[in-house]
Protein backbone atom coordinates (compact mmCIF):
# COMPACT_ATOMS: atom_id res chain seq x y z
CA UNK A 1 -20.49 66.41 18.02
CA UNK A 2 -21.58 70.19 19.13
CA UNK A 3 -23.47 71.81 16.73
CA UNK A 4 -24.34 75.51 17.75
CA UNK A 5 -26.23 78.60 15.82
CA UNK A 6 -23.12 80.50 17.96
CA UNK A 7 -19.82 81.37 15.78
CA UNK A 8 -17.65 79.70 18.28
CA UNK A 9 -17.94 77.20 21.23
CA UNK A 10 -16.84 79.12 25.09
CA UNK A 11 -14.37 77.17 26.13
CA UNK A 12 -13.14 75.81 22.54
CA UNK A 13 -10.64 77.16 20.15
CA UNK A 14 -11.12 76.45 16.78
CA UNK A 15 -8.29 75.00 15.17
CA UNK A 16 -9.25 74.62 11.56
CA UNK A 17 -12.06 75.12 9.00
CA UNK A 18 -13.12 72.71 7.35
CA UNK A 19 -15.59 74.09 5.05
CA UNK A 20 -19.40 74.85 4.67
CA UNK A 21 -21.93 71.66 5.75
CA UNK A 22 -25.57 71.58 4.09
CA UNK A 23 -28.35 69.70 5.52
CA UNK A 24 -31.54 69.53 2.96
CA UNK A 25 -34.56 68.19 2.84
CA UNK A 26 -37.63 68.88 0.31
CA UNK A 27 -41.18 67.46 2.13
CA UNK A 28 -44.86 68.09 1.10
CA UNK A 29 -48.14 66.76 2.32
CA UNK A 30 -50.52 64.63 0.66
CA UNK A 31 -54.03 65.39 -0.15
CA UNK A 32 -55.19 63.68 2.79
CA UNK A 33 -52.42 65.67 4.73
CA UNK A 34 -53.40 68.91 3.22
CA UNK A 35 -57.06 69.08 3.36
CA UNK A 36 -56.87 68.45 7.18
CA UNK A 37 -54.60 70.87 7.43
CA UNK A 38 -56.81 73.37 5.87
CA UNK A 39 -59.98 72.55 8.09
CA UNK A 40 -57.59 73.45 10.68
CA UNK A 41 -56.54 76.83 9.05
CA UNK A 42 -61.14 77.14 8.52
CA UNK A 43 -61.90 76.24 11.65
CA UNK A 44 -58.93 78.17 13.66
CA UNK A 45 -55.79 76.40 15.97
CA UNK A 46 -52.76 74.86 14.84
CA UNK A 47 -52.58 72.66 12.62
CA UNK A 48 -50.89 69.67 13.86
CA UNK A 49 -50.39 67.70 10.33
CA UNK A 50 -48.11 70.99 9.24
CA UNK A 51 -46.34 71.07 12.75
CA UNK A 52 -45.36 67.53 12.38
CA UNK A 53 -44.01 67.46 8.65
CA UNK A 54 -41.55 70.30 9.67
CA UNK A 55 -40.54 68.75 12.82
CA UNK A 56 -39.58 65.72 11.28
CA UNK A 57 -37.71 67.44 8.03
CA UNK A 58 -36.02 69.83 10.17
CA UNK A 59 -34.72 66.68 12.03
CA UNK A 60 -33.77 64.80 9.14
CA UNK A 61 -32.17 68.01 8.06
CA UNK A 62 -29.97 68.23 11.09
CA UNK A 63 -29.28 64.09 10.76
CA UNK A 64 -28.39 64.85 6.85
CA UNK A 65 -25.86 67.88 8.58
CA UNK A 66 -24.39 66.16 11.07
CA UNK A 67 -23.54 62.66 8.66
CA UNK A 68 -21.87 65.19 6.15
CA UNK A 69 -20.38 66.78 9.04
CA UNK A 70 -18.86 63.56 10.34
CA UNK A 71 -17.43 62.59 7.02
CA UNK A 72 -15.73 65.81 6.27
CA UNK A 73 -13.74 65.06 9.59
CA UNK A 74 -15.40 67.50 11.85
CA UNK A 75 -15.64 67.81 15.40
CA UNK A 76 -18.37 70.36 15.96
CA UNK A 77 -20.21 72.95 13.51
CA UNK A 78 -20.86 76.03 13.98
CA UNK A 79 -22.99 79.28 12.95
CA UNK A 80 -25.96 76.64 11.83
CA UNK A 81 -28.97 78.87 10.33
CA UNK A 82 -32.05 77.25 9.57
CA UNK A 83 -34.01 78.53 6.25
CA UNK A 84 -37.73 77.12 5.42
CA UNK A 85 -38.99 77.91 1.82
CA UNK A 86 -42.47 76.97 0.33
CA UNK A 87 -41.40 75.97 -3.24
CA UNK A 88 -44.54 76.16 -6.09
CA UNK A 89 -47.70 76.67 -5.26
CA UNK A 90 -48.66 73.46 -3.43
CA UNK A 91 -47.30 72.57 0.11
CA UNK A 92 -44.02 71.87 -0.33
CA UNK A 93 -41.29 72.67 2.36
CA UNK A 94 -37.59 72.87 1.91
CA UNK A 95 -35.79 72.70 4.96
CA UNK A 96 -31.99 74.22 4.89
CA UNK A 97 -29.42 74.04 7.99
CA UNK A 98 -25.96 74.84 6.93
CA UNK A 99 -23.05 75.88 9.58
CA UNK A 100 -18.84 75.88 9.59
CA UNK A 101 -17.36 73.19 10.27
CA UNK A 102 -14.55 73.44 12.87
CA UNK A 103 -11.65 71.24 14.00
């Protein structure tokens, strides 16, 4: 499946829309998590615990995108955006992708 941030594919007509495809995911940290992360943010330099929590919900965001994408009969999506939200006041991520989906 092609999924692209573009609003069309070169090379590719788009035959039919199929609709709007969501891909969410909510993640925090733990304390453990967190306090590292903020010895990081004392100290200076990334902070790797962060880095990785996002990586991996942005990819099970995509995964989550894609499955839907599938089921709806899609062949590609396109126009994906990617949001990231804190929610409350604690780390908490949530991780958006939503795109068209195309035929």
């Amino acid at each position: 499946m092609i999924i692209t941030t573009t609003p069309s594919i070169e090379g590719k007509q788009i035959t039919d829309y199929l609709g709007v495809v969501f891909g969410e995911v909510i993640s925090g940290v733990d304390f453990v998590k967190d306090f590292a992360a903020g010895l990081s943010n004392f100290f200076g330099g990334r902070s790797g615990t962060y880095e990785e929590e996002l990586i991996r919900a942005r990819e099970q965001a995509m995964q989550e995108m894609t499955q839907r994408a599938y089921q709806m009969g899609a062949d590609a999506v396109v126009g994906v955006d990617i949001d990231y939200e804190v929610l409350g006041t604690k780390i908490t991520n949530k991780i958006t992708r939503k795109g068209l989906l195309q035929n």
